[in-house]
Protein backbone atom coordinates (compact mmCIF):
# COMPACT_ATOMS: atom_id res chain seq x y z
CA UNK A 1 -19.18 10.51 -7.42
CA UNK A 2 -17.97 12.11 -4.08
CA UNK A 3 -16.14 10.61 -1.56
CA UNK A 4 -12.44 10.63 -0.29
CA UNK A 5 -10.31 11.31 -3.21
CA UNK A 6 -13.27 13.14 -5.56
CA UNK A 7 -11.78 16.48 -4.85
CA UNK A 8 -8.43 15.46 -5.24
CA UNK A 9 -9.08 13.40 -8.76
CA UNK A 10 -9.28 16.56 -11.52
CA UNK A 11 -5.80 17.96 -9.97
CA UNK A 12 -4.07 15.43 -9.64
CA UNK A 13 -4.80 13.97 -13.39
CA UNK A 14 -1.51 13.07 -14.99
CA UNK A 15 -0.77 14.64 -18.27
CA UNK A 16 1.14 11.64 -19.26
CA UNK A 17 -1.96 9.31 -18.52
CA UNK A 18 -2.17 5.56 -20.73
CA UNK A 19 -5.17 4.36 -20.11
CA UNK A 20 -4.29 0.23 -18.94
CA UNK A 21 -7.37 -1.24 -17.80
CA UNK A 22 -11.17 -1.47 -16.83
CA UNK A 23 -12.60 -2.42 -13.85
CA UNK A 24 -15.25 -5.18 -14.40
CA UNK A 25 -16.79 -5.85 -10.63
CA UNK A 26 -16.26 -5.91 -6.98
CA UNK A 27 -14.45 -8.51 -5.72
CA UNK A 28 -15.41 -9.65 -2.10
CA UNK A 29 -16.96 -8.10 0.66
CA UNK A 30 -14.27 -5.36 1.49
CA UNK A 31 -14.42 -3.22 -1.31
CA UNK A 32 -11.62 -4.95 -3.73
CA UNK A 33 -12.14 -4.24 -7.44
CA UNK A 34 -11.33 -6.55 -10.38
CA UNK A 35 -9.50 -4.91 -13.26
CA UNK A 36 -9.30 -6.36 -16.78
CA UNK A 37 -5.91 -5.52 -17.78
CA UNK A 38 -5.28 -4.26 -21.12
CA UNK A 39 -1.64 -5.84 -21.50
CA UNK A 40 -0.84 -9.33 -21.59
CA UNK A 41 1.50 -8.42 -18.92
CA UNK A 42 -0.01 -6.06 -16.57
CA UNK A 43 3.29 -4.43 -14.54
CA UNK A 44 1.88 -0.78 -15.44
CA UNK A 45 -0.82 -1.21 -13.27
CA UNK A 46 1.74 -3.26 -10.56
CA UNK A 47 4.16 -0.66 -10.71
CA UNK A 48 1.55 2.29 -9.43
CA UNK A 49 0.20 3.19 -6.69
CA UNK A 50 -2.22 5.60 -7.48
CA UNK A 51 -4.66 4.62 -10.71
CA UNK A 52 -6.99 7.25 -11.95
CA UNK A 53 -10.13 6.31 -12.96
CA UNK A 54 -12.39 7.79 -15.46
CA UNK A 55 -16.28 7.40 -15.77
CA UNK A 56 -17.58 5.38 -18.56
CA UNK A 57 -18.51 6.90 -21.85
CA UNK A 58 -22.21 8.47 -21.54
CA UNK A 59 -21.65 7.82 -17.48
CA UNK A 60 -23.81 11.02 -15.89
CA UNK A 61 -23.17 12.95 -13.25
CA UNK A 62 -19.69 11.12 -12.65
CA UNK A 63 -16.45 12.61 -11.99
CA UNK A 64 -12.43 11.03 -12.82
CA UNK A 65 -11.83 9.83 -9.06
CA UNK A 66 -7.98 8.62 -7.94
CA UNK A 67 -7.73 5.54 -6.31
CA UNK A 68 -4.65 5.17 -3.86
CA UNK A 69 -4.08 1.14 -3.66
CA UNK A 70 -2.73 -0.61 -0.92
CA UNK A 71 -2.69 -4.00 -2.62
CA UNK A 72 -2.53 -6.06 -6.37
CA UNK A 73 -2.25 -8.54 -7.67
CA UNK A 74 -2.87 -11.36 -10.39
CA UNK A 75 -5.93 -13.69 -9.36
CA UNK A 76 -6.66 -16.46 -12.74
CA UNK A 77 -7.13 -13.61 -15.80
CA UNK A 78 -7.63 -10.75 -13.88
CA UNK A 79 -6.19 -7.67 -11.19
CA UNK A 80 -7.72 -7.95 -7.54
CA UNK A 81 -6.85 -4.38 -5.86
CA UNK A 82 -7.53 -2.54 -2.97
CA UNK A 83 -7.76 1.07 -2.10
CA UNK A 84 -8.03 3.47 0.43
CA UNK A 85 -11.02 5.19 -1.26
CA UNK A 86 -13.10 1.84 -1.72
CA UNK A 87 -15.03 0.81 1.95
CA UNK A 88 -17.02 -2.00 0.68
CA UNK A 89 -18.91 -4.34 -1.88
CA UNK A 90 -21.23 -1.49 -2.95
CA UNK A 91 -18.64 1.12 -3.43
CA UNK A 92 -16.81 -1.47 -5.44
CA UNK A 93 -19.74 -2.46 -7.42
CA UNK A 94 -20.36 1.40 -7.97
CA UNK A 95 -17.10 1.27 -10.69
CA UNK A 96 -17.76 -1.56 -12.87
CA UNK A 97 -16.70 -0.14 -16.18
CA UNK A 98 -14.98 2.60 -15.11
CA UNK A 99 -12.05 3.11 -17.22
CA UNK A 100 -8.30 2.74 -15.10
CA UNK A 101 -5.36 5.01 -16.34
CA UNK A 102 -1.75 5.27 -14.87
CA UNK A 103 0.83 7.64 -15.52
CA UNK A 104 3.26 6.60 -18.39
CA UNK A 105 5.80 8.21 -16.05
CA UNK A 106 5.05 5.31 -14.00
CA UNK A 107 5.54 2.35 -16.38
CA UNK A 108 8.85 0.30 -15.40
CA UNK A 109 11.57 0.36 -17.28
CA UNK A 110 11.64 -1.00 -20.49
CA UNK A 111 14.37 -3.41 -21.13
CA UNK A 112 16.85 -2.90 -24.18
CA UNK A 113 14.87 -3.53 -27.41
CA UNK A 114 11.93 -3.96 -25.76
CA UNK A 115 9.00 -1.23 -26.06
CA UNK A 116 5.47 -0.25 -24.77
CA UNK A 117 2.92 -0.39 -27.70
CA UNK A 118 1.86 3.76 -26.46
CA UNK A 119 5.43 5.03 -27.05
CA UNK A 120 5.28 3.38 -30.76
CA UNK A 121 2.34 4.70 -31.86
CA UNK A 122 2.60 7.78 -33.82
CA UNK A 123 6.54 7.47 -35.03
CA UNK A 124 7.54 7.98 -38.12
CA UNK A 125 8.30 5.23 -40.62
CA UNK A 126 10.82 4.96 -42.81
CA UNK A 127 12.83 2.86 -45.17
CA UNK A 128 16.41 2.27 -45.39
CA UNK A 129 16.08 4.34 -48.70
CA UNK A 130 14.95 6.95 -46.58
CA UNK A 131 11.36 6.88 -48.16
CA UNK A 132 8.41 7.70 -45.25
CA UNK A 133 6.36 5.08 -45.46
CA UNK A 134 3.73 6.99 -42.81
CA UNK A 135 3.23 6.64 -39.28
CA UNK A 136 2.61 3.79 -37.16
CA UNK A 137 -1.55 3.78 -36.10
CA UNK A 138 -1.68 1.06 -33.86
CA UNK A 139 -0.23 -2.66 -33.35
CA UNK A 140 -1.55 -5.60 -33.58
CA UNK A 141 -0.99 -8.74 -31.60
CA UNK A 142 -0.65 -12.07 -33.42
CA UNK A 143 0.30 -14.20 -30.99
CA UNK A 144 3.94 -14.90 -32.45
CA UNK A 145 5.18 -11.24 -32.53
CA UNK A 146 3.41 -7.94 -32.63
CA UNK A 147 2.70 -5.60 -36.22
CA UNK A 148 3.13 -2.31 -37.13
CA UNK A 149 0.08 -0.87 -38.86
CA UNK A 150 1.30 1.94 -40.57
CA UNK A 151 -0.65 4.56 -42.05
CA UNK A 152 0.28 6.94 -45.00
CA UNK A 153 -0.69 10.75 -45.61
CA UNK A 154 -2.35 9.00 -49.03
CA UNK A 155 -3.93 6.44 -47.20
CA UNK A 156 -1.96 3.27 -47.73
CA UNK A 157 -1.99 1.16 -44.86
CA UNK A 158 0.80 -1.51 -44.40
CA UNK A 159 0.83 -4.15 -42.39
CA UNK A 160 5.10 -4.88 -41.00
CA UNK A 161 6.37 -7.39 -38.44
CA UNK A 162 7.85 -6.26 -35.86
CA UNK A 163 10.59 -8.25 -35.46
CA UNK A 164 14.45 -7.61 -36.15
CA UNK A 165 14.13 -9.25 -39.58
CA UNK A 166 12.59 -5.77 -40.84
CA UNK A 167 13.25 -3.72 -37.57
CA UNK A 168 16.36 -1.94 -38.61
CA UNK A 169 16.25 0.71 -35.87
CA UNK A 170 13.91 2.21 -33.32
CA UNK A 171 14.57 5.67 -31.96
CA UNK A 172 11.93 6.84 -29.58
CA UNK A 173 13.53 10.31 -29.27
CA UNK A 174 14.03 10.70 -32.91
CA UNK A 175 10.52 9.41 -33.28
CA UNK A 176 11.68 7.49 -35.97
CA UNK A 177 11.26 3.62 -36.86
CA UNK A 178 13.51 2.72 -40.01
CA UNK A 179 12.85 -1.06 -41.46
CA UNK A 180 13.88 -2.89 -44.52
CA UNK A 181 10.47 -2.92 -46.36
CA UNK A 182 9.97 -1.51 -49.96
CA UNK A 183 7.83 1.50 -50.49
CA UNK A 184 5.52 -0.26 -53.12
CA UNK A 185 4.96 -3.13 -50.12
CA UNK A 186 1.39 -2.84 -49.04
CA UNK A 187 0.69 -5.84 -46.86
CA UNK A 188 2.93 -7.57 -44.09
């Protein structure tokens, strides 16, 4: 894809980029965009100005663009933005799937105790015996609180709330989560 912005795309690629959303169609005649936010609460993609966008899997011929956006916000389950790069409907259209990163850099602060799911992933578990129980894979949402799925170097997988109940400590520069859960605990 060429264009204003093209060029300027493959430099200015974050190294710290979290992929946050997809864009799903145009929205109006102007060139806005509708994003389906991957968070239940979408400030990444408030809290930046410039998104980087990255072609579909198997997309040909299609080049990571940056999008500079003058406006966004929430409209029913969705992100309606505007960019400088986007002149109308077609252009718009032109993106649907395209896959919309930010720079983690970017992110607003979390608040005390709170965390982004992307700076989880990958930590260390361990037990208050001290016992690594693996590393956390991924988390899943249930609606009531989030859950670590942790993943072993044998290939146990354990399924722990994350909640304060077995949350003993979370130390993002250690890279270290310790919780109260036994080592011969499987399932959450």
């Amino acid at each position: 894809m060429s264009g204003p912005g093209a060029a300027e795309a493959e430099e200015a690629w974050p190294a710290d980029a979290i992929e946050v959303g997809r864009v799903l169609d145009a929205w109006g005649v102007k060139g806005a965009i509708k994003v389906q936010a991957f968070a239940k609460d979408p400030q990444a993609l408030f809290s930046s100005r410039r998104w980087h966008l990255q072609p579909p899997d198997g997309a040909r011929g299609a080049s990571r663009r940056l999008l500079r956006i003058t406006s966004a916000r929430e409209q029913a389950d969705v992100i309606v933005a505007q960019s400088r790069e986007i002149e109308d409907r077609d252009a718009a259209e032109a993106l649907r799937g395209w896959r919309v990163f930010v720079a983690r850099s970017s992110f607003p602060t979390a608040d005390a105790d709170e965390y982004y799911w992307v700076d989880l992933i990958g930590l260390e578990v361990l037990n208050r015996e001290g016992v690594v129980l693996g590393r956390v894979a991924d988390l899943l949402d249930t609606g009531a609180h989030s859950v670590l799925r942790i993943e072993s170097e044998d290939g146990v997988e354990r399924l722990i709330p994350f909640v304060a109940h077995y949350v003993d400590e979370v130390s993002l520069a250690a890279r270290r989560i310790v919780v109260d859960w036994g080592a011969d605990w499987h399932e959450g």
